[in-house]
N, C-alpha and C. Protein backbone atom coordinates (compact mmCIF):
# COMPACT_ATOMS: atom_id res chain seq x y z
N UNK A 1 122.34 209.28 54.91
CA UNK A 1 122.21 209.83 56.24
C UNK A 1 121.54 208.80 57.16
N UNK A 2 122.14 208.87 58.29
CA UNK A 2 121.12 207.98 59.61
C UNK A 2 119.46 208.12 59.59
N UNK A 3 119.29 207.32 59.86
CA UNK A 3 117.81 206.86 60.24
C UNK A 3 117.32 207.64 61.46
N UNK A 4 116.52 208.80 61.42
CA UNK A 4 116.25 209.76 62.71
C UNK A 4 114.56 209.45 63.03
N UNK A 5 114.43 208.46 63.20
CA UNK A 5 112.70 207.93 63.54
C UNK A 5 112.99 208.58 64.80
N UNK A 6 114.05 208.47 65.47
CA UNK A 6 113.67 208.64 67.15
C UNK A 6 114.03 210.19 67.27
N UNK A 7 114.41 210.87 66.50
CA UNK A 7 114.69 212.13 66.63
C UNK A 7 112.82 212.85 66.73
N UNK A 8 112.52 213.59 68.26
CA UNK A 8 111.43 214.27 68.44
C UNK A 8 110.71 215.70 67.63
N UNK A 9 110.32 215.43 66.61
CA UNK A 9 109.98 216.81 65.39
C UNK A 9 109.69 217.79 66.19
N UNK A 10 108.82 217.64 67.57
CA UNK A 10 108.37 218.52 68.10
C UNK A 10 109.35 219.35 69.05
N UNK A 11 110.88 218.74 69.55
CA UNK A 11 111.64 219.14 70.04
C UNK A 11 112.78 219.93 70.06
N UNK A 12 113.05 219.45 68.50
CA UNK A 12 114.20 219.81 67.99
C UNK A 12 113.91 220.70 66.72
N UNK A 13 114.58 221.73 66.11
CA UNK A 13 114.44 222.33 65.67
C UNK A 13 115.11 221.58 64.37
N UNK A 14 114.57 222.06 62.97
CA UNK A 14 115.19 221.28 61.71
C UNK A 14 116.85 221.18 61.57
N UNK A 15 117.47 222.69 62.10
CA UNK A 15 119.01 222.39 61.75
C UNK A 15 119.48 221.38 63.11
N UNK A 16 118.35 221.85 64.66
CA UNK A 16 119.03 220.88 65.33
C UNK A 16 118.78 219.13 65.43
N UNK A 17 117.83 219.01 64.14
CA UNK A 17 117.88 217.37 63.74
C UNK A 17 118.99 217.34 62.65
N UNK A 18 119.38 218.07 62.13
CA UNK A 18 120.29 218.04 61.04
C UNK A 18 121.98 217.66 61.96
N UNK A 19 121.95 218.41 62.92
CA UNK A 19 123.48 217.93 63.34
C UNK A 19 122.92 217.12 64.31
N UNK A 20 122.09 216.32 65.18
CA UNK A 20 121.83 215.29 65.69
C UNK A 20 122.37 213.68 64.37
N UNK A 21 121.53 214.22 63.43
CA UNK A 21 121.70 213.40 62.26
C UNK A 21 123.07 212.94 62.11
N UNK A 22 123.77 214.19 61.85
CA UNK A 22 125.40 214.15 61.50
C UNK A 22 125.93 213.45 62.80
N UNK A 23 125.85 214.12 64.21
CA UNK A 23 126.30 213.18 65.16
C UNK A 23 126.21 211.86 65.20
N UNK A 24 124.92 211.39 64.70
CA UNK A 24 124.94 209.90 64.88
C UNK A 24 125.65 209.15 63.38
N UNK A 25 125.82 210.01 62.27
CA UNK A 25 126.61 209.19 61.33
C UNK A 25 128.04 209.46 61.89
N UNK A 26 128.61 210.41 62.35
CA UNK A 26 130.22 210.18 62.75
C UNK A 26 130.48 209.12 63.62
N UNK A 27 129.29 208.78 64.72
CA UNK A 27 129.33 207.95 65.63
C UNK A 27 129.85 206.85 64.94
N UNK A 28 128.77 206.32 64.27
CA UNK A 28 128.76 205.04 63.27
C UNK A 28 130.11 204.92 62.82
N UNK A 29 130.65 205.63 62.11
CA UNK A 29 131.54 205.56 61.29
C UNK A 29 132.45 205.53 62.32
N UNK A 30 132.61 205.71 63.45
CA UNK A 30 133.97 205.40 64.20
C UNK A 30 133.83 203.74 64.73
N UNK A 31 132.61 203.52 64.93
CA UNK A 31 132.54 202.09 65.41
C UNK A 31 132.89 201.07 64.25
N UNK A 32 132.98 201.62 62.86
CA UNK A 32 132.96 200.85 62.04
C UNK A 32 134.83 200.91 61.98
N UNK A 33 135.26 199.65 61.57
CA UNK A 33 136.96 199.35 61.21
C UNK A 33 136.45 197.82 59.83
N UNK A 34 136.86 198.05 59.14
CA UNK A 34 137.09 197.34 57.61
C UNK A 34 135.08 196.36 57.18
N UNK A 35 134.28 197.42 57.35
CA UNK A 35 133.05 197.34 57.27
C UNK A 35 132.62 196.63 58.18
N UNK A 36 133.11 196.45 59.57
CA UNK A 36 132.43 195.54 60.48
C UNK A 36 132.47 196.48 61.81
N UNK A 37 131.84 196.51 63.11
CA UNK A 37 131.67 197.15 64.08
C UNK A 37 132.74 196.51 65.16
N UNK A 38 133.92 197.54 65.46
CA UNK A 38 134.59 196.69 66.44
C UNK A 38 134.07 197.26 67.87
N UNK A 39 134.15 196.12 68.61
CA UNK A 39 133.60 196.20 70.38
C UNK A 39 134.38 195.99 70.77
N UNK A 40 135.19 196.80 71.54
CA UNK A 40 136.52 196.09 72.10
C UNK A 40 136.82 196.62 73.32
N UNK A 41 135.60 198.14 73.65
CA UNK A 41 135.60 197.98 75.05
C UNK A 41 134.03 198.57 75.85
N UNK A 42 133.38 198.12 76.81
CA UNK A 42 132.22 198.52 77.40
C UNK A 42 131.61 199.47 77.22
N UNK A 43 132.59 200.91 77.04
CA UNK A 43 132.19 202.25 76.35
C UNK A 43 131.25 201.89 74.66
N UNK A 44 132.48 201.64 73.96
CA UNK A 44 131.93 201.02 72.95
C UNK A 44 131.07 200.20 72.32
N UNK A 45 130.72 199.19 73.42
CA UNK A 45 129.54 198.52 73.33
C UNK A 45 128.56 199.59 73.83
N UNK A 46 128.47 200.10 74.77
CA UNK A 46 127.20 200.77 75.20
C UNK A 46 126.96 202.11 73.69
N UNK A 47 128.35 202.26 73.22
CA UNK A 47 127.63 203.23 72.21
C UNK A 47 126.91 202.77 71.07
N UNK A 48 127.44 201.96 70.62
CA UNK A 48 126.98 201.13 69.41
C UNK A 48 125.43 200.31 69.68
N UNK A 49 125.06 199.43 71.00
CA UNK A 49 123.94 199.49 71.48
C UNK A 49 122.81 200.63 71.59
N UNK A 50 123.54 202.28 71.86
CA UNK A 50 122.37 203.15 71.42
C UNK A 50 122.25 203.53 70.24
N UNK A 51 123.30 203.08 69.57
CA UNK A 51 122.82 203.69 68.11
C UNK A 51 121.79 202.86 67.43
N UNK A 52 122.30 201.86 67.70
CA UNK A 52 121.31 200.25 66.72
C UNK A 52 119.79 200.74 67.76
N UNK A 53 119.79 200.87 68.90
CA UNK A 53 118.83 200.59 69.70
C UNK A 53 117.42 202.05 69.78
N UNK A 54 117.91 203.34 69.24
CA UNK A 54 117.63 204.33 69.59
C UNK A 54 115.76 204.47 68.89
N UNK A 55 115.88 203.75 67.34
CA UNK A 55 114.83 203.88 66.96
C UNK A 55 113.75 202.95 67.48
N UNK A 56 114.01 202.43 68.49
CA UNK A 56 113.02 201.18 68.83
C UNK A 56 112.01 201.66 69.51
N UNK A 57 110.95 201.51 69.68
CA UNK A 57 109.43 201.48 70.30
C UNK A 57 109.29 200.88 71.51
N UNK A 58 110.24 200.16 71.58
CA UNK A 58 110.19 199.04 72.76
C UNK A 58 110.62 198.23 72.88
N UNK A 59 110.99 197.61 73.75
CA UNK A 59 112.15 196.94 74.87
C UNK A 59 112.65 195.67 73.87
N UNK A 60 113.91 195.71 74.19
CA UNK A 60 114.50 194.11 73.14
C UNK A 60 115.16 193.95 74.36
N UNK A 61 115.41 192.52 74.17
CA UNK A 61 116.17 191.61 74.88
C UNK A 61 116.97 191.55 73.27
N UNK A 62 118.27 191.23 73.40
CA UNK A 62 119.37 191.18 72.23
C UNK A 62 120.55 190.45 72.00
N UNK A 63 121.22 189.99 71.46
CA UNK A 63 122.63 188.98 71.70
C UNK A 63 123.60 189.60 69.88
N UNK A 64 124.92 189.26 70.80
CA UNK A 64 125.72 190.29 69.75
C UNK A 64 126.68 189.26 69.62
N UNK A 65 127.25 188.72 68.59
CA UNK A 65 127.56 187.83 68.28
C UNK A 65 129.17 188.51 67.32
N UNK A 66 130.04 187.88 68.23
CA UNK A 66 131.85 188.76 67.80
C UNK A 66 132.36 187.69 67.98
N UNK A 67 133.18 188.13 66.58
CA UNK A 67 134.80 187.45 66.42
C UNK A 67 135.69 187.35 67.33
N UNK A 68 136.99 186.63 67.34
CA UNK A 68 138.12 186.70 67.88
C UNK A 68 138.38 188.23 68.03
N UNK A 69 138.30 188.88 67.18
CA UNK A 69 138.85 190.13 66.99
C UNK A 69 137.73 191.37 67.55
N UNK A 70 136.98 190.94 68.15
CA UNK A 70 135.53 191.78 69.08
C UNK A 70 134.87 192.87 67.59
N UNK A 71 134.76 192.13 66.19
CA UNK A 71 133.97 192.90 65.37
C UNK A 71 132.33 191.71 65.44
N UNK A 72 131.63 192.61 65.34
CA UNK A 72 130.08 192.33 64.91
C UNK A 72 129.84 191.55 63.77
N UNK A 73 129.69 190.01 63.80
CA UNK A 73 129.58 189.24 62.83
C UNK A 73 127.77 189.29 62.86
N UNK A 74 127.43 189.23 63.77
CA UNK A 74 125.32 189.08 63.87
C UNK A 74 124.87 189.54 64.89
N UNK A 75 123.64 190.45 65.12
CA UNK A 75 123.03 190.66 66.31
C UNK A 75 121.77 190.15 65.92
N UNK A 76 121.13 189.34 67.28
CA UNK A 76 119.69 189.48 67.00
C UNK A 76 118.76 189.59 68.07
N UNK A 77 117.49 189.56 67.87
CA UNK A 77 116.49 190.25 68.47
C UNK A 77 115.94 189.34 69.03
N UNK A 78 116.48 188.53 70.28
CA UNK A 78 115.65 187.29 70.95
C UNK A 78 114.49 188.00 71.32
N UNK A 79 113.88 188.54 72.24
CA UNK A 79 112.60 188.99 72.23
C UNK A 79 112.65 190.35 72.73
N UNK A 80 111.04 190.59 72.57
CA UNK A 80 110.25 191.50 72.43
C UNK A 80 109.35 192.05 73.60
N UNK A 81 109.29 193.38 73.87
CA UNK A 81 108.17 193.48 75.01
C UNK A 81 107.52 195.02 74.52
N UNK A 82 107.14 195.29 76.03
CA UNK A 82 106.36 196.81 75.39
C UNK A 82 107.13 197.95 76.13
N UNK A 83 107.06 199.19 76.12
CA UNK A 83 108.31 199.88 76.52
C UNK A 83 108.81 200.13 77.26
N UNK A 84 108.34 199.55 78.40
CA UNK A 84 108.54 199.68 80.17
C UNK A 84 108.78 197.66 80.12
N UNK A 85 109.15 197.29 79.43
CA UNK A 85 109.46 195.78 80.15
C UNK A 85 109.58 194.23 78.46
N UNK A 86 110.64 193.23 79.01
CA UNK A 86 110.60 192.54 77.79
C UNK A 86 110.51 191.51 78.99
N UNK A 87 109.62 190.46 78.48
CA UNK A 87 108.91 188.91 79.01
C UNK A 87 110.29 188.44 78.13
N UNK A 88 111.01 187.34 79.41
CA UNK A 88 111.85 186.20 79.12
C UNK A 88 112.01 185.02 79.25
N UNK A 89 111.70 183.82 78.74
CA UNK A 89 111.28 182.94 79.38
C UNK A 89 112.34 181.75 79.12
N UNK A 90 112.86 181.25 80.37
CA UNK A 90 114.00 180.26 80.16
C UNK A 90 113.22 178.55 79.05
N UNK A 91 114.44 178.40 78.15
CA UNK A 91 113.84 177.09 77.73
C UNK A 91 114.64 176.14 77.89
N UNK A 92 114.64 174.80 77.76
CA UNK A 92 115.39 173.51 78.14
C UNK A 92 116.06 173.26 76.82
């Protein structure tokens, strides 16, 4: 089952973290095509960005790194901030 850190205990009731849960594994599983995440259009990126993004604490700056074929070969986590803002700093 998905990872529900960001799911609110105090909000949601147990069965309604249970199909939150399920919602976000069907999600997944549609973004996924032959174990890799295809992006192939803006919708899609923005969904797949809240799924990866939902349990976070605070702000990422991020880079998503696709094939010819717009699947997810690497994402990573250029930086870091606190939850209202991420410091970026250009380098040479």
């Amino acid at each position: 089952m998905t990872d529900t850190t960001y799911i609110n205990n105090a909000l949601f009731t147990a069965k309604e973290q249970e199909t939150l849960a399920l919602a976000a594994d069907i999600l997944k599983s549609k973004l996924i095509v032959n174990e890799q995440p295809v992006l192939n259009s803006p919708g899609i990126v923005k969904s797949f960005c809240q799924q990866s993004l939902a349990a976070k604490d605070h702000e990422v700056f991020g880079a998503l790194f696709l094939d010819s074929q717009h699947r997810v070969r690497a994402s990573a986590e250029l930086f870091t901030g606190t939850i209202d803002a991420a410091s970026i700093y250009p380098r040479r």
